[in-house]
Protein backbone atom coordinates (compact mmCIF):
# COMPACT_ATOMS: atom_id res chain seq x y z
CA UNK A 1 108.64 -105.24 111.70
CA UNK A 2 105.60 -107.89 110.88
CA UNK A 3 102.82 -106.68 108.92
CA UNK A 4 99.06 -106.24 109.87
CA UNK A 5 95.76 -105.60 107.52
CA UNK A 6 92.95 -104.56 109.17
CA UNK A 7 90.23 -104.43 107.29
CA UNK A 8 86.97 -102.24 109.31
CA UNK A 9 89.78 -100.77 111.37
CA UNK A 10 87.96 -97.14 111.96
CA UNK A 11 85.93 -98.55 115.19
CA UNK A 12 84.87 -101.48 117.46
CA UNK A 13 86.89 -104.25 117.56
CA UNK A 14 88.95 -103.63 114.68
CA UNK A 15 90.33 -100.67 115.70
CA UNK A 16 91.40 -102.07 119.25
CA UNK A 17 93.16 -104.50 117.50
CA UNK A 18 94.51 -102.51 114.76
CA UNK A 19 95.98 -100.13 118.12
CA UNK A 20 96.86 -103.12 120.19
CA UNK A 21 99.23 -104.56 117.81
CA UNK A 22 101.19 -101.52 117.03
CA UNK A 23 103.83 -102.84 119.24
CA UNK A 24 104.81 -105.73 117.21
CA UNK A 25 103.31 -104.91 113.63
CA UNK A 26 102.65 -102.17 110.92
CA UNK A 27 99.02 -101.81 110.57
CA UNK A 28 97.37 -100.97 107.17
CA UNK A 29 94.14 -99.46 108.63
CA UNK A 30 91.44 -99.95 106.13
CA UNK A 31 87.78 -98.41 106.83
CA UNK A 32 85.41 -95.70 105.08
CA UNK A 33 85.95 -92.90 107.38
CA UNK A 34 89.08 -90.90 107.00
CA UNK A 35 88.21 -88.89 110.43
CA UNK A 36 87.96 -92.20 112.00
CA UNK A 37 91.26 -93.26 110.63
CA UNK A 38 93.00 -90.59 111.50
CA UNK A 39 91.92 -90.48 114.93
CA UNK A 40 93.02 -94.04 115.26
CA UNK A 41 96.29 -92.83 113.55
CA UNK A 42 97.13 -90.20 116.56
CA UNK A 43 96.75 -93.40 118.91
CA UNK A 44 99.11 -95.57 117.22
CA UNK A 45 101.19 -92.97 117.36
CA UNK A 46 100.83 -92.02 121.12
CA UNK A 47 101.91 -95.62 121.36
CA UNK A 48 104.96 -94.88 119.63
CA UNK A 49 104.11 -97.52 116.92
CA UNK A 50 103.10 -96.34 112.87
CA UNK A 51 100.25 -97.13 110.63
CA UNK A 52 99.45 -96.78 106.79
CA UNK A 53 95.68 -95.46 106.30
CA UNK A 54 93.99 -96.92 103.44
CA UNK A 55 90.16 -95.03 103.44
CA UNK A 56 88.19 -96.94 100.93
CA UNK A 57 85.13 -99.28 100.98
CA UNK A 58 86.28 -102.93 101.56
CA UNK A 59 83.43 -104.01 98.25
CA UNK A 60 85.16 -102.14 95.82
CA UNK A 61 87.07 -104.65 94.11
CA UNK A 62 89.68 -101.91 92.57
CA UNK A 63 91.00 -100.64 95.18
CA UNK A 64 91.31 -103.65 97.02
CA UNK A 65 93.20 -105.04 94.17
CA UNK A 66 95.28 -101.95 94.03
CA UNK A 67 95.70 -102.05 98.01
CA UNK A 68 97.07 -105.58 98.05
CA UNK A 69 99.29 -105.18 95.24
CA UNK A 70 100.12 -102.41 97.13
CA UNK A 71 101.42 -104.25 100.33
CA UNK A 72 103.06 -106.38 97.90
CA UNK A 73 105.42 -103.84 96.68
CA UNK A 74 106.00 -102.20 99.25
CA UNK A 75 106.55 -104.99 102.22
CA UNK A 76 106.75 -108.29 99.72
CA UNK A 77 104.48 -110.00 101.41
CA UNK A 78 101.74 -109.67 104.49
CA UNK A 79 101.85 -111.62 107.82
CA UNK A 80 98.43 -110.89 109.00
CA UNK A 81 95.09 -110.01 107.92
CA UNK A 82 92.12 -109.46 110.48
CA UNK A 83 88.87 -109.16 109.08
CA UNK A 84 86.38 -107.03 111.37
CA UNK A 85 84.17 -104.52 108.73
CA UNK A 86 80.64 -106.17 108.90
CA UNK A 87 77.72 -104.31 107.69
CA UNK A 88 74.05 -104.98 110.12
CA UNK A 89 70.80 -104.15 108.47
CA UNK A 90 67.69 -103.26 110.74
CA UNK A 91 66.24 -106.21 112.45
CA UNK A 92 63.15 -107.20 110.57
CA UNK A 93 60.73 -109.85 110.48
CA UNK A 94 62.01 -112.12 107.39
CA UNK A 95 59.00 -111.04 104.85
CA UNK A 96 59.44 -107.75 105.22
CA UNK A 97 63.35 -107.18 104.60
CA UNK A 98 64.14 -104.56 102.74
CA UNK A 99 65.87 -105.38 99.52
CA UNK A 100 68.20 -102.79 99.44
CA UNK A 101 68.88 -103.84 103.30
CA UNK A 102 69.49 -107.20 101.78
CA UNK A 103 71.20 -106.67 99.01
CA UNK A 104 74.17 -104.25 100.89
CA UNK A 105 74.25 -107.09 103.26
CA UNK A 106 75.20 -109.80 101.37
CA UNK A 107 77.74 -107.31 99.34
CA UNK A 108 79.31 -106.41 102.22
CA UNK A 109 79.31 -109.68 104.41
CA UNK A 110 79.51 -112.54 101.58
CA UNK A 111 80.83 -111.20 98.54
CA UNK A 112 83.60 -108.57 99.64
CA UNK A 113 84.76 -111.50 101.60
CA UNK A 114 84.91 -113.85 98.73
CA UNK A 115 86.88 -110.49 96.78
CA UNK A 116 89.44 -109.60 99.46
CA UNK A 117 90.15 -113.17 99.89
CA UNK A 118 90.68 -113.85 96.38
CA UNK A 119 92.86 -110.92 96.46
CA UNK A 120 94.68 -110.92 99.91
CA UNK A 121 95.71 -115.19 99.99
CA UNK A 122 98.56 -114.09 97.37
CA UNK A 123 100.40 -111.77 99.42
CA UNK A 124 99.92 -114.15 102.12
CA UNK A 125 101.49 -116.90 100.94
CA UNK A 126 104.62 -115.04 100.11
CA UNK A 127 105.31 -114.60 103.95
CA UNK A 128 106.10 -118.15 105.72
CA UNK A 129 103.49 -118.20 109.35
CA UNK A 130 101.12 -115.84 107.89
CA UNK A 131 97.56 -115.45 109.28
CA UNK A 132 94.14 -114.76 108.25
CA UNK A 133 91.60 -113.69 111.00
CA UNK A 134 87.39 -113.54 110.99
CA UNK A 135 84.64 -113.00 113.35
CA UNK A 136 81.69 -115.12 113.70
CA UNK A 137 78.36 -114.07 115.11
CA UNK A 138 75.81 -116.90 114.71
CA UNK A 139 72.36 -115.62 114.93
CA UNK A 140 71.31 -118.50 112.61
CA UNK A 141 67.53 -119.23 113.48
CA UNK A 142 66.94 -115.59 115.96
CA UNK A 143 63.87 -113.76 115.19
CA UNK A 144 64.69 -110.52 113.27
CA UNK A 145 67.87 -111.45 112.58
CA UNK A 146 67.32 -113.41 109.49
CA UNK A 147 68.92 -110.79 106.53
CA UNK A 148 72.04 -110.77 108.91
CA UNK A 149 71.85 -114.20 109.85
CA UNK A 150 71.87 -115.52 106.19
CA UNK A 151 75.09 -113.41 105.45
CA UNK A 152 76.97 -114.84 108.42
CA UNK A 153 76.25 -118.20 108.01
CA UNK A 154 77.36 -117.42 104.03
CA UNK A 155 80.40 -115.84 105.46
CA UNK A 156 81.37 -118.70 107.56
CA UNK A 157 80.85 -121.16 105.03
CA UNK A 158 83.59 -119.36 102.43
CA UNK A 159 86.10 -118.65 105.20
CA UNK A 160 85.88 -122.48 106.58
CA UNK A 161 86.08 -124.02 103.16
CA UNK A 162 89.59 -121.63 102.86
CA UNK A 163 90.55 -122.92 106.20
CA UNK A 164 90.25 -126.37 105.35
CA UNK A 165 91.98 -125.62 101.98
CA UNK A 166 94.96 -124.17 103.63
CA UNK A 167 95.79 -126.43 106.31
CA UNK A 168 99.10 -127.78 104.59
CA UNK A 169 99.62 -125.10 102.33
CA UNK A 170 99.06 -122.06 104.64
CA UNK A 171 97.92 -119.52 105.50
CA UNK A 172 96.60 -120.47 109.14
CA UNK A 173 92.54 -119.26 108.90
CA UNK A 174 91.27 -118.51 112.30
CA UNK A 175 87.76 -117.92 113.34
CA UNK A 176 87.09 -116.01 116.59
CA UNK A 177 83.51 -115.52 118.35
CA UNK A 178 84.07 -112.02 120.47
CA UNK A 179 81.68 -111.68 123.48
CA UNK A 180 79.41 -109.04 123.17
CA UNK A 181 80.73 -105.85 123.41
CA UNK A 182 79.55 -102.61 123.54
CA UNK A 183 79.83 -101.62 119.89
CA UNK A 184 77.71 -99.29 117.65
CA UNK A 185 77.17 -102.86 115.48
CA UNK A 186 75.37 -104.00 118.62
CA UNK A 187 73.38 -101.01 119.63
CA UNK A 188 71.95 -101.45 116.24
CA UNK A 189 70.73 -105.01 117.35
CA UNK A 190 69.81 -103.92 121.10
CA UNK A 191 68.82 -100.44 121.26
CA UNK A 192 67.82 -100.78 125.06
CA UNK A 193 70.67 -102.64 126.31
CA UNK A 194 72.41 -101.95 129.60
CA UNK A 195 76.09 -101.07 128.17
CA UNK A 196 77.45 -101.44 130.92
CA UNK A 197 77.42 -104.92 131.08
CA UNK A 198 79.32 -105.39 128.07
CA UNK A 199 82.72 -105.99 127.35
CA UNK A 200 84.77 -102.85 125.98
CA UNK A 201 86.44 -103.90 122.30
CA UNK A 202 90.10 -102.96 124.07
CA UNK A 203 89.45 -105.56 126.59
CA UNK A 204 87.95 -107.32 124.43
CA UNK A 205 91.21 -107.08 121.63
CA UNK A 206 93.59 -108.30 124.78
CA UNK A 207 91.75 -111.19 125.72
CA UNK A 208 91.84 -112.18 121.54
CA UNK A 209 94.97 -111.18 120.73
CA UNK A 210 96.93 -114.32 121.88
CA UNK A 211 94.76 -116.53 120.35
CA UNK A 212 95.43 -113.86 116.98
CA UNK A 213 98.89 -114.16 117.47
CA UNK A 214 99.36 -117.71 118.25
């Protein structure tokens, strides 16, 4: 059976997708919350697929290293990897962000992404088709949104340089913009907003996952 990292698999979109693909892969589920995991755990299982939990915090550099050598040993190689933990500060006007705001932001959304990459592309490569997955979210230029903004754009920048790095060599890098959904990211963002008019992250994982798996 293929192999599947999901990294931010304990809710939203990254745990429909981490459930969704049970029929065709072993996810590692990655994500803080162990209750989260777990619960995500009994519906693999309901689906008659298996997981592997890894709770840890995607910016600690250690135990992502230890994770990927990890997946090394173990499967000897990885065939995808699907990005979805994002961290969103309170909206604020730009002169007033919070530095602390700020500075977990840019951890979490630039520079674990620069880490896991740096540490995930080897196992990668030793499995021939492999993929890499990320989700963009432009909010360049939106009032409020500049702390969050600035990561994104930061984000993008890393993962497109990689994808134009690896067009001959592999792995295939693809960048997906999910429509809004009805998330606890995006209740952050829109306290007010009529749910109901948003997409669920299980529809929202089918209508992604053949582009994913493409």
């Amino acid at each position: 059976m293929k192999t599947c990292l999901v990294t931010g698999a304990s809710r939203g979109l990254g745990a429909a997708l981490a459930e969704s693909l049970t029929p065709s892969h072993h996810v590692i589920a990655v994500a803080r919350t162990v209750g989260a995991l777990e619960e995500l755990d009994d519906r693999i299982r309901a689906r008659g697929g298996e997981a592997t939990l890894a709770p840890l915090d995607v910016t600690d550099a250690g135990a992502m290293s230890h994770l990927s050598r990890s997946i090394f040993d173990r499967w000897g190689g990885l065939d995808l990897w699907i990005h979805a933990a994002v961290h969103a500060p309170p909206l604020s006007p730009v002169p007033t962000v919070d530095q602390k705001d700020w500075t977990k932001t840019y951890k979490t959304n630039v520079e674990a992404t620069l880490m896991m990459i740096t540490n995930i592309a080897p196992v990668l490569a030793a499995t021939s088709g492999a993929r890499a997955v990320f989700f963009d979210d432009p909010r360049r230029g939106q009032k409020f949104f500049g702390a969050y903004a600035a990561s994104k754009v930061a984000q993008m920048a890393l993962v497109q340089s990689w994808q134009s790095e690896t067009v001959k060599t592999g792995p295939t890098v693809t960048i997906l913009q999910p429509a809004p959904m009805a998330t606890a990211t995006r209740a952050r963002f829109f306290p007010g907003e009529d749910r109901s008019k948003l997409a669920t992250p299980m529809d929202e994982a089918q209508r992604l996952l053949p582009q994913i798996l493409s």
